[in-house]
Protein backbone atom coordinates (compact mmCIF):
# COMPACT_ATOMS: atom_id res chain seq x y z
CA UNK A 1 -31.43 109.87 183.21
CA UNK A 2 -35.20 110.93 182.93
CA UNK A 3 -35.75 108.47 180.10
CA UNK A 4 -34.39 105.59 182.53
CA UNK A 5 -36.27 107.01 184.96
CA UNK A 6 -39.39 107.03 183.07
CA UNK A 7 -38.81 103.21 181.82
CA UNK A 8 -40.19 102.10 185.43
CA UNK A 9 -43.26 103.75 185.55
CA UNK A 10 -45.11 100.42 184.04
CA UNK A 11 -42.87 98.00 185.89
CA UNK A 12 -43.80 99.50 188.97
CA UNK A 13 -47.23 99.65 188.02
CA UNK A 14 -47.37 95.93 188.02
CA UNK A 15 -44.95 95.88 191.05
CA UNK A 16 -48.14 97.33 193.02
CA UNK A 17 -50.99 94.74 191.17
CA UNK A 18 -49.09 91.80 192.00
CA UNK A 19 -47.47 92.70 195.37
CA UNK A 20 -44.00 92.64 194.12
CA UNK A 21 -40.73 94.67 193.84
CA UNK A 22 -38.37 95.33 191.91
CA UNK A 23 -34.13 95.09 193.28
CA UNK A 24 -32.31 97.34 191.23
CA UNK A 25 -28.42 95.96 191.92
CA UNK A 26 -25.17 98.46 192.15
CA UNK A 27 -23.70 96.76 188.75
CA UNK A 28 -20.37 97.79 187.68
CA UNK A 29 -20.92 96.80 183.92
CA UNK A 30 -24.69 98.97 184.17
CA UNK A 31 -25.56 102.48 184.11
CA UNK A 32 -26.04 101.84 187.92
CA UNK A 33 -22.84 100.85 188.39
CA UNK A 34 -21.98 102.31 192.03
CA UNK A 35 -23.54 102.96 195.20
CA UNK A 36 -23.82 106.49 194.38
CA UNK A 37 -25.65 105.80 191.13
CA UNK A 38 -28.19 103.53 192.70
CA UNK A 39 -28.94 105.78 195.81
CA UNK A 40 -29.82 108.52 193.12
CA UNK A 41 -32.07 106.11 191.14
CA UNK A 42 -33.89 105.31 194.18
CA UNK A 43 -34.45 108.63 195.57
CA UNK A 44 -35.57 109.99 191.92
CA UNK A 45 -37.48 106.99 191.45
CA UNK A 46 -38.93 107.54 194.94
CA UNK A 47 -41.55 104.80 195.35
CA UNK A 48 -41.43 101.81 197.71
CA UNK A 49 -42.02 99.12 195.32
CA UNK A 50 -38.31 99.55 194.34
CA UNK A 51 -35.99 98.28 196.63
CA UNK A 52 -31.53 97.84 196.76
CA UNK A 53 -29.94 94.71 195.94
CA UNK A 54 -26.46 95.47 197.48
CA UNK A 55 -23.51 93.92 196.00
CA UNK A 56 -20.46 94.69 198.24
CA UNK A 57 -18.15 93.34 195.38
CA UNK A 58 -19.71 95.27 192.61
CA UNK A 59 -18.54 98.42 194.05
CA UNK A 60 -14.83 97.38 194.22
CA UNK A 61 -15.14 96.81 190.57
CA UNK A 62 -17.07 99.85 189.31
CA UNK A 63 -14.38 102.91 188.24
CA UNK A 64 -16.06 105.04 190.84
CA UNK A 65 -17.20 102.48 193.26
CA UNK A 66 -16.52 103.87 197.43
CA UNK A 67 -15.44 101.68 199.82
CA UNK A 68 -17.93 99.16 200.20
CA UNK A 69 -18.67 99.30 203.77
CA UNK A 70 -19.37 101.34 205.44
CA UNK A 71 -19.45 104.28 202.89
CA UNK A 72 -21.19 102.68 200.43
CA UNK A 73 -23.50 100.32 202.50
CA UNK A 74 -24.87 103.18 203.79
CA UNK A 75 -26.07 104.60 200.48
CA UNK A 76 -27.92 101.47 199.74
CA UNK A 77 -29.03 100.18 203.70
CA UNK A 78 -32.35 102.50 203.32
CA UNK A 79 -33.75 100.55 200.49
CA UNK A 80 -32.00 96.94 201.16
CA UNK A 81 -34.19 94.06 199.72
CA UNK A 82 -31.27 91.65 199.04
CA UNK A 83 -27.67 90.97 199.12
CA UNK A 84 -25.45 89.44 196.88
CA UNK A 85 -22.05 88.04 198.76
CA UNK A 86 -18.75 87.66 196.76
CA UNK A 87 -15.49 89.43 197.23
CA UNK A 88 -12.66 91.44 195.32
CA UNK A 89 -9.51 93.00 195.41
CA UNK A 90 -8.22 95.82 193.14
CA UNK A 91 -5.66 94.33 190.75
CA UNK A 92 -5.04 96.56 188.13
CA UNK A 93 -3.39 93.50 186.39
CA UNK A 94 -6.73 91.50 186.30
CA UNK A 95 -9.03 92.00 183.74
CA UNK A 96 -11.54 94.83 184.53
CA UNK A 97 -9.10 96.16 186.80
CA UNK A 98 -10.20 93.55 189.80
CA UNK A 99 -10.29 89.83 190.91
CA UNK A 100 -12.61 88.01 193.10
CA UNK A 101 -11.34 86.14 196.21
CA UNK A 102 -12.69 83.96 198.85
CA UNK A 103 -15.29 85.71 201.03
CA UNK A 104 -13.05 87.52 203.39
CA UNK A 105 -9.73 87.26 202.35
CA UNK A 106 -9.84 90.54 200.24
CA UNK A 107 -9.45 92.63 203.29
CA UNK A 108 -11.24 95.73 200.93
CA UNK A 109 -14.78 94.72 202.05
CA UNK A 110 -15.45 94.35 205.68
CA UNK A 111 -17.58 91.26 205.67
CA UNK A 112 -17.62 91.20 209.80
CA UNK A 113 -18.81 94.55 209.97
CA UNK A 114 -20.85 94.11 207.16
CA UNK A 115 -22.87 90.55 208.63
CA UNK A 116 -22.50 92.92 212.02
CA UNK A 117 -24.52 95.63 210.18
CA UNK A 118 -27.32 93.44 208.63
CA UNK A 119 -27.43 91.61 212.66
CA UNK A 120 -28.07 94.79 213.93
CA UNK A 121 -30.76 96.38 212.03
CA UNK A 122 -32.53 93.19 212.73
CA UNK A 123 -31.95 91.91 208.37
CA UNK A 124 -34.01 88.96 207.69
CA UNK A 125 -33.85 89.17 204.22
CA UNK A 126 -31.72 86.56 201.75
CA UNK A 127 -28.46 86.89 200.95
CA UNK A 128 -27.44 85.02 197.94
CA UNK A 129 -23.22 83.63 197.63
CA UNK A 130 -22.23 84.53 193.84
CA UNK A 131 -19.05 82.73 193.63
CA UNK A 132 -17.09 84.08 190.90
CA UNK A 133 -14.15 83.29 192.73
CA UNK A 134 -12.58 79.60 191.26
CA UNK A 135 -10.14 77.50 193.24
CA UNK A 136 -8.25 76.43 189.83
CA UNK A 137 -8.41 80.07 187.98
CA UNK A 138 -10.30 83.49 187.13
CA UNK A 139 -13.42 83.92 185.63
CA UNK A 140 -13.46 85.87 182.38
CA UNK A 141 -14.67 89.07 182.70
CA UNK A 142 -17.80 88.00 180.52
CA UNK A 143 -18.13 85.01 182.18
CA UNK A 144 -19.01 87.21 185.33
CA UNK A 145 -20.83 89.91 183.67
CA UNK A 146 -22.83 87.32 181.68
CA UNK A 147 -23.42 84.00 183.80
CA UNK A 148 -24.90 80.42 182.29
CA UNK A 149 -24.18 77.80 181.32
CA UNK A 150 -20.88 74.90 182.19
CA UNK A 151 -18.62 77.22 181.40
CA UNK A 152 -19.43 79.58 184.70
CA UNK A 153 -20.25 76.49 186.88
CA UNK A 154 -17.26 74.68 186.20
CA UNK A 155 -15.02 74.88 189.32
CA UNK A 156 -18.03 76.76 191.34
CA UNK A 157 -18.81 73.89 193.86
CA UNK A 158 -15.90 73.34 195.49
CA UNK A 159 -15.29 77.45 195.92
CA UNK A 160 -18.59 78.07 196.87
CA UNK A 161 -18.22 75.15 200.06
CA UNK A 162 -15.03 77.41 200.90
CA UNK A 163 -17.21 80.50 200.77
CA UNK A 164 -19.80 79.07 202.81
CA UNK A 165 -17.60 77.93 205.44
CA UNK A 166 -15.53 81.11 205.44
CA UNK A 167 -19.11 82.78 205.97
CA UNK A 168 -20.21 80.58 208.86
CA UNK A 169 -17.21 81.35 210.58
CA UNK A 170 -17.72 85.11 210.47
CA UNK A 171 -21.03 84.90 211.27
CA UNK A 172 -20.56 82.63 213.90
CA UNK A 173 -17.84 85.72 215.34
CA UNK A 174 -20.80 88.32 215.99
CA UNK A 175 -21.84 89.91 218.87
């Protein structure tokens, strides 16, 4: 853990010259694979050049993962920089022990309280749509752990215009 630790004292060294940061993500296939894990990293870490990238989705398929809101959202809210929207079921028949759906149809991640959430503490941040979900069938688990390329985009329009609309009409539900 120290040794990771350690790895970011240059990176966030240049993080400060240039005005930057760096978003750690909650990445099930990482060694911050959870919530939990990433909270830790950025408490040890403890400097403000390194911010959360919160991935609802990655939590549902990490093997310790909490539910994604609002138990794990508010492990990462502190440090939010970005967002990453997708979501999963467990399926312990899929590959990697989950599948992606349409934003909002997995009924695991609270997407209205979660858009609700960002609303309220005022969020004006990007949040960028990563559909792995495919109208036609699932990506591989490589395919999503490792994106590029035709392969991944094949399908991904026509899902992501679902996504998006899905989105728009839970947004458009707020208070």
């Amino acid at each position: 853990w120290q040794q990771l630790l350690d790895a970011y004292a240059e990176p966030i060294k240049i993080c400060e010259a240039e005005d930057v940061y760096i978003g750690i993500e909650n990445e099930a296939s990482t060694h911050i694979a959870t919530a939990a894990q990433a909270e830790r990293m950025y408490k040890d870490l403890n400097h403000p050049r390194v911010r959360a990238i919160w991935d609802p989705a990655n939590e549902v398929y990490a093997e310790d993962g909490e539910l994604p809101f609002p138990t794990a959202w508010e492990r990462m809210k502190p440090w939010l920089i970005h967002m990453h929207l997708k979501d999963a079921v467990k399926d312990p028949e899929a590959e990697g022990g989950a599948r992606c759906v349409p934003i909002g149809d997995g009924g695991y991640i609270d997407y209205p309280g979660q858009f609700q959430a960002l609303k309220d503490m005022g969020y004006e941040g990007a949040c960028s749509l990563e559909t792995h979900w495919r109208l036609s069938s699932q990506l591989s688990e490589e395919a999503m752990n490792r994106p590029g390329g035709a392969a991944f985009s094949a399908g991904g329009e026509d899902s992501s215009r679902i996504c998006l609309d899905k989105i728009r009409a839970i947004i458009a539900g707020l208070k």
